[in-house]
Protein backbone atom coordinates (compact mmCIF):
# COMPACT_ATOMS: atom_id res chain seq x y z
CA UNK A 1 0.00 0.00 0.00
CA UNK A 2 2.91 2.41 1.03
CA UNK A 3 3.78 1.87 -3.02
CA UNK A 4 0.41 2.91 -4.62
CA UNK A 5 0.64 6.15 -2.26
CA UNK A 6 4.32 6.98 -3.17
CA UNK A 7 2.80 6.69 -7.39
CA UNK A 8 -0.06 8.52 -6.85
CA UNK A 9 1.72 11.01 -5.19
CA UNK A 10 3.93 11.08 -8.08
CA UNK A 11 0.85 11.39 -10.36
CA UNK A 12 -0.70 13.80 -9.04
CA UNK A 13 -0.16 17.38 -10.07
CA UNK A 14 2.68 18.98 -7.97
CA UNK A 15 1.54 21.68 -5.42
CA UNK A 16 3.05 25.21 -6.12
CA UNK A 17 3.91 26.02 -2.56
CA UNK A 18 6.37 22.87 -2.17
CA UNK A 19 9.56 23.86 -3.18
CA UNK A 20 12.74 26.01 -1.44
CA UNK A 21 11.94 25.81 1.81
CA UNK A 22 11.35 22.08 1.92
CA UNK A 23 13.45 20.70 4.61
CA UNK A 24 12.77 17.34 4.86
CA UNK A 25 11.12 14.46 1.94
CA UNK A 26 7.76 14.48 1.45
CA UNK A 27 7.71 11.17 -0.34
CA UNK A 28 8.46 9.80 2.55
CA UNK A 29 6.39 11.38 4.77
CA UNK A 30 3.50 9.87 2.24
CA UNK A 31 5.29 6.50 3.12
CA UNK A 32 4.86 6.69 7.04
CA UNK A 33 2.29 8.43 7.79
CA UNK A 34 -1.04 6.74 5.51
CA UNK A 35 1.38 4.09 3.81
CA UNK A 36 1.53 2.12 7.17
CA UNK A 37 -1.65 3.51 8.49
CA UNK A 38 -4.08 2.26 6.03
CA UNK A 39 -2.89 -1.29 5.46
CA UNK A 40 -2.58 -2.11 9.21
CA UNK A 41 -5.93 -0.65 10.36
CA UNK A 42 -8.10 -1.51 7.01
CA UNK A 43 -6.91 -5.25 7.77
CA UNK A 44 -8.53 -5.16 11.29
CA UNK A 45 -11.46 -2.86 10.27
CA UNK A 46 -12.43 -5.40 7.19
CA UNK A 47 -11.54 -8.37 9.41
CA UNK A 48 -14.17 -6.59 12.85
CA UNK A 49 -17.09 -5.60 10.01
CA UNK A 50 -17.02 -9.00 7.91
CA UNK A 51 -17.37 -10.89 11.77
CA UNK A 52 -19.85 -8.16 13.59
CA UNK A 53 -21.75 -8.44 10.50
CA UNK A 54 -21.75 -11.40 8.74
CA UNK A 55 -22.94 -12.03 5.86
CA UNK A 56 -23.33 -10.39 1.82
CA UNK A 57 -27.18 -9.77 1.64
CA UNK A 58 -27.84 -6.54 -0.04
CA UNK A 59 -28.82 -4.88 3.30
CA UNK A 60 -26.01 -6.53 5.12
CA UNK A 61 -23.41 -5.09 2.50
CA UNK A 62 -25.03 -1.81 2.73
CA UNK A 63 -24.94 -1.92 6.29
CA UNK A 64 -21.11 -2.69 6.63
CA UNK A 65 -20.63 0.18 4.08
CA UNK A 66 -22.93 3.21 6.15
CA UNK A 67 -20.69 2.14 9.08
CA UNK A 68 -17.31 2.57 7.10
CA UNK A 69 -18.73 5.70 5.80
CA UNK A 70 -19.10 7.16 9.28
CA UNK A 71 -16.34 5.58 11.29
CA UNK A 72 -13.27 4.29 8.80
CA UNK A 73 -13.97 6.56 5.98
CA UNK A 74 -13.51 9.80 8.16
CA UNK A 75 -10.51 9.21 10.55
CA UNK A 76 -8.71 7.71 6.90
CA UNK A 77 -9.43 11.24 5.21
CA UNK A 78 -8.31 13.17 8.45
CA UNK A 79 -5.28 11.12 8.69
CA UNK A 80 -4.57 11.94 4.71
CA UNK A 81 -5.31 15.12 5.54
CA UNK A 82 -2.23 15.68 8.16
CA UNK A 83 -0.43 13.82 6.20
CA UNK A 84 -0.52 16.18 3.00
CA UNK A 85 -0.10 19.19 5.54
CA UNK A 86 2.93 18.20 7.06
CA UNK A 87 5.48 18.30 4.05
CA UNK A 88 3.95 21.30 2.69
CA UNK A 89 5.52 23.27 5.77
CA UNK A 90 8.55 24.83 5.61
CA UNK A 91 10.55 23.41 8.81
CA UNK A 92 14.52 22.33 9.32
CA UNK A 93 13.07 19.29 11.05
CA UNK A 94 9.99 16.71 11.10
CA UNK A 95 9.09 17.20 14.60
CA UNK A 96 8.77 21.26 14.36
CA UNK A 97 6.81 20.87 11.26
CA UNK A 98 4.35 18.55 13.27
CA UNK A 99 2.71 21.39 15.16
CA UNK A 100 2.20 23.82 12.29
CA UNK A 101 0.58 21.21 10.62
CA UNK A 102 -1.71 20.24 13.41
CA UNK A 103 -2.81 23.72 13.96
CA UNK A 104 -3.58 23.89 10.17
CA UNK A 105 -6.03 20.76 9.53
CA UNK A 106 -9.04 22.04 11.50
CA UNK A 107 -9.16 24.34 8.39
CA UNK A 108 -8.17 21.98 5.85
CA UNK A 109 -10.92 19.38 7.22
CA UNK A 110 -13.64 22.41 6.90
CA UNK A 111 -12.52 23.23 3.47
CA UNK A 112 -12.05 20.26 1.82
CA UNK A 113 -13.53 17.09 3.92
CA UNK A 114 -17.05 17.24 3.03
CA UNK A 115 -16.77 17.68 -0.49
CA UNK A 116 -13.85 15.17 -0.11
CA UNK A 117 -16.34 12.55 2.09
CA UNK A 118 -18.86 13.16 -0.55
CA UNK A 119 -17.22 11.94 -3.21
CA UNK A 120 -16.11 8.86 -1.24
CA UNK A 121 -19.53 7.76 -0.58
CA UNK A 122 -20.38 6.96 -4.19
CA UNK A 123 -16.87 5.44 -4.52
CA UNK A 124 -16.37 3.55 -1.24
CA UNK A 125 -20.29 2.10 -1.13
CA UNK A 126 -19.64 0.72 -5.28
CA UNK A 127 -16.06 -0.62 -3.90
CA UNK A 128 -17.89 -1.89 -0.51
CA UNK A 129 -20.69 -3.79 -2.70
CA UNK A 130 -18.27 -5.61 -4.68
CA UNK A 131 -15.90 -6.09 -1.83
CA UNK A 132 -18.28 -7.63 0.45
CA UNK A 133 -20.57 -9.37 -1.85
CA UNK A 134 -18.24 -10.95 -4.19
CA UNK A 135 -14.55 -11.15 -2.49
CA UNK A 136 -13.95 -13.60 -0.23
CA UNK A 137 -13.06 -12.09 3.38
CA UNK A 138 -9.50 -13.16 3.29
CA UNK A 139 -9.04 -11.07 -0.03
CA UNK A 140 -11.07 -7.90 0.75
CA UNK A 141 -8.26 -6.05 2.17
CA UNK A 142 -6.07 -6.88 -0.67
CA UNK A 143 -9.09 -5.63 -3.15
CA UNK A 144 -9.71 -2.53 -1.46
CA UNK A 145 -6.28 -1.70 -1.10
CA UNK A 146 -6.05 -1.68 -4.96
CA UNK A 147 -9.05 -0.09 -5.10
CA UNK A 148 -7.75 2.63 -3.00
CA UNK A 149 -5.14 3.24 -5.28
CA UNK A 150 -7.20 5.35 -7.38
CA UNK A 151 -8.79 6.87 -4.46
CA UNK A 152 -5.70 8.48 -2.90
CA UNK A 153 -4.56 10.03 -6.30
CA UNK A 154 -8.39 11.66 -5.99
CA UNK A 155 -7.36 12.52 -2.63
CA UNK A 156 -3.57 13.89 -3.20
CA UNK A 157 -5.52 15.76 -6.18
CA UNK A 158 -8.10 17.34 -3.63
CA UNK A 159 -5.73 17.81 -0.71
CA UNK A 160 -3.63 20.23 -2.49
């Protein structure tokens, strides 16, 4: 996963503030922060969901996917969020550039997550109908990984 966000990343068009001041590498800031968040905690969150609620009945499916929508979907975004803020601030160091980017997504969450999260509905509930009616449980996280692919370059696109 830390792969597809280190291409999309690279695919996405390159923000005009990132340049001279840039202390530290953002590509690898893209690796660390999301690239070992997502895979870790969308294991567990597919494995919880698939035994809380069994099953792949429409209702079930559509179920699972209202609860990633307001639980998973959100704390993912905010995390992708930070993320993009941190190695767009000009700091010698990682740690100092931590704070400035803290104090910056409260904005960047009521600018950009809702139109953001609304997108991802019609995404994530067409990935999350195929995922959990068709995949078997031990490959969802592996599908939706790929499928999320496609999704971050939406997202590096709409963080900057």
């Amino acid at each position: 996963m830390s792969l597809s966000f280190l291409v999309s990343n690279l695919l996405s068009p390159a923000p005009p503030s990132l340049g001279k001041g840039l202390k530290h590498n953002p590509l690898l800031l893209l690796l660390l922060f999301p690239g070992l968040y997502f895979p870790i905690t969308s294991h567990y969150y597919y494995t919880y969901i698939n035994k809380w609620i069994p099953g792949t009945a429409l209702l079930t499916t559509l179920k699972k996917s209202a609860i990633g929508q307001v639980t998973y979907g959100p704390l993912y975004t905010a995390v992708f969020f930070f993320s993009m803020l941190v190695p767009s601030v000009s700091s010698p160091t990682f740690l100092s550039s931590l704070v400035p980017a803290l104090q910056a997504l409260p904005s960047k969450m009521l600018s950009d997550f809702f139109p953001v999260w609304r997108s991802g509905v019609f995404y994530w509930v067409s990935v999350d109908l195929i995922s959990f009616s068709f995949i078997p449980t031990r490959f969802i996280t592996a599908f939706v990984q790929v499928a999320s692919f496609f999704w971050t370059v939406y997202l590096a696109i709409a963080a900057r």
